[in-house]
PDB file of N, CA and C in Angstrom:
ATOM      1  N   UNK A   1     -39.683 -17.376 -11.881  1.00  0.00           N
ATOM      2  CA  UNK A   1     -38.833 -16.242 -11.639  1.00  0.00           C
ATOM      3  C   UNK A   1     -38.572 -15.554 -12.975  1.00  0.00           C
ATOM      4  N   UNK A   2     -38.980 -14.218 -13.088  1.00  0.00           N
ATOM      5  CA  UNK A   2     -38.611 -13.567 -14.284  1.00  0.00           C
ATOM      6  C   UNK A   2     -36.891 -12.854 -14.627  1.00  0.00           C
ATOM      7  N   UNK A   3     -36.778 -12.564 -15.442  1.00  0.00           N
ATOM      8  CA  UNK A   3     -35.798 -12.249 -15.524  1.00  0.00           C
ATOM      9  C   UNK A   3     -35.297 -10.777 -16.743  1.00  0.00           C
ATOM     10  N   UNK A   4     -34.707 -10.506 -16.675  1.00  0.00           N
ATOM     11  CA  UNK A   4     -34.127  -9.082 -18.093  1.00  0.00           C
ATOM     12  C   UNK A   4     -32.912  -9.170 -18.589  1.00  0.00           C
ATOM     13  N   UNK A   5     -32.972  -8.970 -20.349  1.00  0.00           N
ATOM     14  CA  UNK A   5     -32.137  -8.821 -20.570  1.00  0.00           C
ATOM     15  C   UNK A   5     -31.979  -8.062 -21.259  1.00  0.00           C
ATOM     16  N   UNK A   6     -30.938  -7.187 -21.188  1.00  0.00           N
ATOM     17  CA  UNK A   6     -30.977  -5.885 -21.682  1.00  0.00           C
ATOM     18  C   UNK A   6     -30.018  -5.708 -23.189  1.00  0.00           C
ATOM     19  N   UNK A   7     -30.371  -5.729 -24.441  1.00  0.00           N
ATOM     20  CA  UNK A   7     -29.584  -6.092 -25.340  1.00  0.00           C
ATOM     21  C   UNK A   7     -29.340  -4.078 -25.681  1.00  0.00           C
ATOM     22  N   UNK A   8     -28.280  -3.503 -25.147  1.00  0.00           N
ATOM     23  CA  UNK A   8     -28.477  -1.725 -25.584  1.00  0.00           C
ATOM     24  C   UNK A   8     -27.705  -1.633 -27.046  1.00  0.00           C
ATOM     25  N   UNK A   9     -26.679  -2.580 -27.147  1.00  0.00           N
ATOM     26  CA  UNK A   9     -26.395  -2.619 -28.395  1.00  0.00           C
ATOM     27  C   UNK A   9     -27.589  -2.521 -30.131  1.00  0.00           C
ATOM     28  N   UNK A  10     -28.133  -3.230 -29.245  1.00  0.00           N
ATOM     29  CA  UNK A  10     -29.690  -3.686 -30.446  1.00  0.00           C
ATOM     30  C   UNK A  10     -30.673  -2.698 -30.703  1.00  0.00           C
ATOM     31  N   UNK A  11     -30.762  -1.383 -29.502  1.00  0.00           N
ATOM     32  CA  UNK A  11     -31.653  -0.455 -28.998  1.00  0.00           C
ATOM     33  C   UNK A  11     -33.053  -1.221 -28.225  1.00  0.00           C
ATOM     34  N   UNK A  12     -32.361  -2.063 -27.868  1.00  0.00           N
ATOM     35  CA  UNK A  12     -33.284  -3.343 -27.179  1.00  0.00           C
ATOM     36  C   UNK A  12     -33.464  -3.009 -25.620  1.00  0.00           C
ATOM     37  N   UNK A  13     -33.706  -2.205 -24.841  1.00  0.00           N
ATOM     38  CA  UNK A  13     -33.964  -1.974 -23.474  1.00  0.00           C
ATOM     39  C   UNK A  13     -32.972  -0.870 -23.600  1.00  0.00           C
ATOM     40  N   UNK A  14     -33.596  -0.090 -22.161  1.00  0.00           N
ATOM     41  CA  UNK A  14     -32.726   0.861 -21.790  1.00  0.00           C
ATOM     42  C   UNK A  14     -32.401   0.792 -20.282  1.00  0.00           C
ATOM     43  N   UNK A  15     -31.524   1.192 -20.029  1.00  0.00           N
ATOM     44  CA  UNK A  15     -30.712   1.248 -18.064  1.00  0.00           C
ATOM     45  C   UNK A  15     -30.141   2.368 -18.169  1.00  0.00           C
ATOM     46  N   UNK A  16     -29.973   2.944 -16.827  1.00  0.00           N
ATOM     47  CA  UNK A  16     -29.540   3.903 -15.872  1.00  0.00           C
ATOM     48  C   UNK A  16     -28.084   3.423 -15.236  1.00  0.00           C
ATOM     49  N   UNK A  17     -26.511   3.329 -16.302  1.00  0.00           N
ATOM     50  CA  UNK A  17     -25.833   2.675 -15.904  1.00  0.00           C
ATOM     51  C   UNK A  17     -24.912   3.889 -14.773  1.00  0.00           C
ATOM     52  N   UNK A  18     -25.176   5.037 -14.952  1.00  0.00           N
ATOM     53  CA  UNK A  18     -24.800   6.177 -13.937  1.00  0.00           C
ATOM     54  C   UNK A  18     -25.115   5.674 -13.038  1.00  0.00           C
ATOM     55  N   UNK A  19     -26.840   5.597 -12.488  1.00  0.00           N
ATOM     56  CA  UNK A  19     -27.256   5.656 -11.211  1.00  0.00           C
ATOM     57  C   UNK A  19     -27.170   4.496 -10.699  1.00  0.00           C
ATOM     58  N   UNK A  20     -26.460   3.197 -11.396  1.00  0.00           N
ATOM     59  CA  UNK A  20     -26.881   1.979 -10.512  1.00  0.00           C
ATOM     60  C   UNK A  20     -25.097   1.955 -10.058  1.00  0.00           C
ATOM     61  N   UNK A  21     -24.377   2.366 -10.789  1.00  0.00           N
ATOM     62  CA  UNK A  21     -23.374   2.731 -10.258  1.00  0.00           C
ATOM     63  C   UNK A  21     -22.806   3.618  -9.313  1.00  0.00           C
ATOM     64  N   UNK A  22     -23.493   4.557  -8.899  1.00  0.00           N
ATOM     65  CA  UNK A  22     -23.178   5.257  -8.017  1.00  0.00           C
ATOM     66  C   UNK A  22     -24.485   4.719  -6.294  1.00  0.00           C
ATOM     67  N   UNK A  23     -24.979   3.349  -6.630  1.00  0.00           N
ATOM     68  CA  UNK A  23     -25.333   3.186  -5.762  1.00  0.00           C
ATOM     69  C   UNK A  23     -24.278   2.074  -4.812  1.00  0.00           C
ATOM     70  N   UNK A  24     -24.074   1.494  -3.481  1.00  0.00           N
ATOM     71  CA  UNK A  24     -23.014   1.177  -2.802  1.00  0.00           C
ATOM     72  C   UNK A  24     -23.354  -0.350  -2.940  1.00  0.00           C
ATOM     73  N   UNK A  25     -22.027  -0.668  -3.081  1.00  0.00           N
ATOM     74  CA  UNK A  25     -22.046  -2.536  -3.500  1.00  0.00           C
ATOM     75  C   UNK A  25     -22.119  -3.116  -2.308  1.00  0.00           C
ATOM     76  N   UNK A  26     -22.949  -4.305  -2.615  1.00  0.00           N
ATOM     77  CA  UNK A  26     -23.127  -4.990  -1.358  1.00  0.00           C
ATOM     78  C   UNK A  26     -22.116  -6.337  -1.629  1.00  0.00           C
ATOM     79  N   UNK A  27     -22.262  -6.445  -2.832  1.00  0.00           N
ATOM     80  CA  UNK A  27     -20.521  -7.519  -3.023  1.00  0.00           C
ATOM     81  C   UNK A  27     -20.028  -7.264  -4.577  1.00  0.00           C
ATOM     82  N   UNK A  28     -19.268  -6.968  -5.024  1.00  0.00           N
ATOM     83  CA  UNK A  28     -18.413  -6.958  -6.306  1.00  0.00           C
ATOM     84  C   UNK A  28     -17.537  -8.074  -6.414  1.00  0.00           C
ATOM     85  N   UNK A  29     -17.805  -8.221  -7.717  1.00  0.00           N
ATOM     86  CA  UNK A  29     -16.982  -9.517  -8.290  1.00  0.00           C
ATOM     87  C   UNK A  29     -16.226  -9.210  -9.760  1.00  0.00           C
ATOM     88  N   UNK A  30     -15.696  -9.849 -10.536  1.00  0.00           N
ATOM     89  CA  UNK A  30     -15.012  -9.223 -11.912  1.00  0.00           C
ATOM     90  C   UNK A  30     -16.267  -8.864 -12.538  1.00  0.00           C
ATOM     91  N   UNK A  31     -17.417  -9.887 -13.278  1.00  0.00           N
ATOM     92  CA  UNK A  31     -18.371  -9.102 -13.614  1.00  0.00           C
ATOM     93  C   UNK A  31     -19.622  -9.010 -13.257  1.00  0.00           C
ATOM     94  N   UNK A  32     -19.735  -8.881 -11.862  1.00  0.00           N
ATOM     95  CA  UNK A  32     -21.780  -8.973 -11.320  1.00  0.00           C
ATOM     96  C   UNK A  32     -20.628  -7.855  -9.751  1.00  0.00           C
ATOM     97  N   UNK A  33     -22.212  -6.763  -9.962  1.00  0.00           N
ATOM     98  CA  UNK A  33     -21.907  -6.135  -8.807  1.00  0.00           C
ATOM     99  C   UNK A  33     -23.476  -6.227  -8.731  1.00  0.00           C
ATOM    100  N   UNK A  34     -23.392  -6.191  -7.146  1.00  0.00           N
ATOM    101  CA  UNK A  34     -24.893  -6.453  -6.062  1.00  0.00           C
ATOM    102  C   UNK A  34     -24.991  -5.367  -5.483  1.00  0.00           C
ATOM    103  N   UNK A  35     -26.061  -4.381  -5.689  1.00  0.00           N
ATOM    104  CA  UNK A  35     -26.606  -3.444  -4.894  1.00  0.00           C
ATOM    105  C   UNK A  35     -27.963  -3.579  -4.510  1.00  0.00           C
ATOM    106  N   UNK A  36     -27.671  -2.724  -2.879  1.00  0.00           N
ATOM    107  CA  UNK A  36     -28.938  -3.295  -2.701  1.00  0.00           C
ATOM    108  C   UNK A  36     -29.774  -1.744  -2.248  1.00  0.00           C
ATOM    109  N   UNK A  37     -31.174  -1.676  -2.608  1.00  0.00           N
ATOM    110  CA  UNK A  37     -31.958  -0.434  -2.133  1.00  0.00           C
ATOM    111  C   UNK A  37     -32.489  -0.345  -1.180  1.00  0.00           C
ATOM    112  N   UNK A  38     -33.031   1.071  -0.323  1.00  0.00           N
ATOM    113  CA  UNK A  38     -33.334   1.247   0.744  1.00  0.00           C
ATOM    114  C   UNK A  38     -34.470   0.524   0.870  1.00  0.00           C
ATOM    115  N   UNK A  39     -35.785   1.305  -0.171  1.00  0.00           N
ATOM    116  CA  UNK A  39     -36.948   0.811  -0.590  1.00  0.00           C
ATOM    117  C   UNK A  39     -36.951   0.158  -1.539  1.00  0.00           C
ATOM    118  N   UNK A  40     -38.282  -0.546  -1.398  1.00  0.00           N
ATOM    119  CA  UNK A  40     -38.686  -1.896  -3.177  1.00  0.00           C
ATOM    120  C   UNK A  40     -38.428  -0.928  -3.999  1.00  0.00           C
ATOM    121  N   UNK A  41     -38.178  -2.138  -5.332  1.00  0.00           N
ATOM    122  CA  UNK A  41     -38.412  -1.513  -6.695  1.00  0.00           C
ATOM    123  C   UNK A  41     -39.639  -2.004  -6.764  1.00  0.00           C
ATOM    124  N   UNK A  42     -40.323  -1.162  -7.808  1.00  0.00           N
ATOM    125  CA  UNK A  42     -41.376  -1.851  -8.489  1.00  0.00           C
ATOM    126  C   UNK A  42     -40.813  -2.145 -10.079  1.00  0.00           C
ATOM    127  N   UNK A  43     -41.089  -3.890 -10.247  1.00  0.00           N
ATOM    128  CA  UNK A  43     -40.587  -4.419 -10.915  1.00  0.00           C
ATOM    129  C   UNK A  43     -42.210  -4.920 -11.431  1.00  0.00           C
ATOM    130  N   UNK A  44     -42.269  -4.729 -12.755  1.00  0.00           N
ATOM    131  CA  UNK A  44     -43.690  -5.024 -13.592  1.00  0.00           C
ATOM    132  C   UNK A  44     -42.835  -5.874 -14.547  1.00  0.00           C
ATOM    133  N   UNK A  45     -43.528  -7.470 -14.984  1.00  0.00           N
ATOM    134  CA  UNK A  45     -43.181  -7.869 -16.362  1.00  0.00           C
ATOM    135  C   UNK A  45     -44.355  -8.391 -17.335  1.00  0.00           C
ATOM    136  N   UNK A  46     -44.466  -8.290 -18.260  1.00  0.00           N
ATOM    137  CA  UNK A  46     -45.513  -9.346 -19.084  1.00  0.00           C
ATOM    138  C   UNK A  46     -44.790 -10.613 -19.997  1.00  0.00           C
ATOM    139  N   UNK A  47     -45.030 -11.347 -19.169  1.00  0.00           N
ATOM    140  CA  UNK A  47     -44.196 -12.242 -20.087  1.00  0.00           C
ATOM    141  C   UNK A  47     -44.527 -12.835 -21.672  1.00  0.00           C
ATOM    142  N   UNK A  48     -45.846 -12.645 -21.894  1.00  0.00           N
ATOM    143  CA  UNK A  48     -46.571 -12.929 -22.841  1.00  0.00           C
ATOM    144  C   UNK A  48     -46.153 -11.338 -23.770  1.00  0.00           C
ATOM    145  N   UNK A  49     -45.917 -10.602 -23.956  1.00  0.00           N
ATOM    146  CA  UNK A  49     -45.450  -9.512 -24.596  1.00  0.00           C
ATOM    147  C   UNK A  49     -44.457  -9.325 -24.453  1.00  0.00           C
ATOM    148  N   UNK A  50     -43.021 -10.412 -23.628  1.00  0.00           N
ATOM    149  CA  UNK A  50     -41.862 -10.089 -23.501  1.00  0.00           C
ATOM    150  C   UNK A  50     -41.423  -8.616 -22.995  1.00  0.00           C
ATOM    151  N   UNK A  51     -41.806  -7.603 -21.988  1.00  0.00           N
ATOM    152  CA  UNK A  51     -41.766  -6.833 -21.497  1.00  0.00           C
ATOM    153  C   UNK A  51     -41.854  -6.446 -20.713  1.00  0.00           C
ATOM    154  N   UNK A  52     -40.833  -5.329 -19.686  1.00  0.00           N
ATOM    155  CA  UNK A  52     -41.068  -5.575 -18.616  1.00  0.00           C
ATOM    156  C   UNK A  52     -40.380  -3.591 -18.108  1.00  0.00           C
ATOM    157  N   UNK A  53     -40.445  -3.927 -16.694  1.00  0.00           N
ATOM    158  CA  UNK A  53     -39.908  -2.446 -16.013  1.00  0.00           C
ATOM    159  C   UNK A  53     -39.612  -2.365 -14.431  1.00  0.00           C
ATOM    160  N   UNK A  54     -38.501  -1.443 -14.140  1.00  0.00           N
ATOM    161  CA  UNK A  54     -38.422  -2.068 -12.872  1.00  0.00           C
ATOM    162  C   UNK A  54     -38.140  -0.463 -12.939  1.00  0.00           C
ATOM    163  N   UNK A  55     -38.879   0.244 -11.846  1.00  0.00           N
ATOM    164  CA  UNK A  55     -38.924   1.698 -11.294  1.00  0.00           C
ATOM    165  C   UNK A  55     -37.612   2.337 -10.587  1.00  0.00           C
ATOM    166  N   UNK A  56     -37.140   2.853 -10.464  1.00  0.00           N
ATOM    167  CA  UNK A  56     -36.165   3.341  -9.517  1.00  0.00           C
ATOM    168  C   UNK A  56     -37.196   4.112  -8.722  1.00  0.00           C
ATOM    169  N   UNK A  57     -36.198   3.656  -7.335  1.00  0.00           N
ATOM    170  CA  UNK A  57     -36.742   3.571  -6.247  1.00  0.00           C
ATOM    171  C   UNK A  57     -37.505   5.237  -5.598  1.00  0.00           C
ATOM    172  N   UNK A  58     -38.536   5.597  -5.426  1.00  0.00           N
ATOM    173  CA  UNK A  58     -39.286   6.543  -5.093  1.00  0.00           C
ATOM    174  C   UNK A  58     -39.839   7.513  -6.317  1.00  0.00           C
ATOM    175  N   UNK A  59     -40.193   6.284  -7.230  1.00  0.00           N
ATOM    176  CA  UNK A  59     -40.720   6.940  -8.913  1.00  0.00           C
ATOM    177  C   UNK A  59     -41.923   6.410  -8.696  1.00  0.00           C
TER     178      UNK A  59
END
């Protein structure tokens, strides 16, 4: 199972913290909110180059 971590402090990955927020929680907690999409993401990683990408949905 792969996984991301997004260090933005570092200029280490970038996120869309607008749009994942304005999508509707499927459970909220103090700090992990679960949303869920209509359609897949496409989620690409290389783990051997430590890199990875996950599409928003109809890109």
């Amino acid at each position: 199972m792969g996984y991301f971590t997004i260090n933005s402090f570092m200029n280490e990955g970038v996120y869309h913290q607008d749009f994942l927020n304005a999508q509707p929680a499927v459970q909220e907690m103090s700090i992990l909110r679960n949303v869920r999409f209509e359609s897949p993401l496409v989620v690409k990683t290389d783990g051997k180059k430590k890199r990875g990408v996950v599409l928003k949905p109809g890109v």
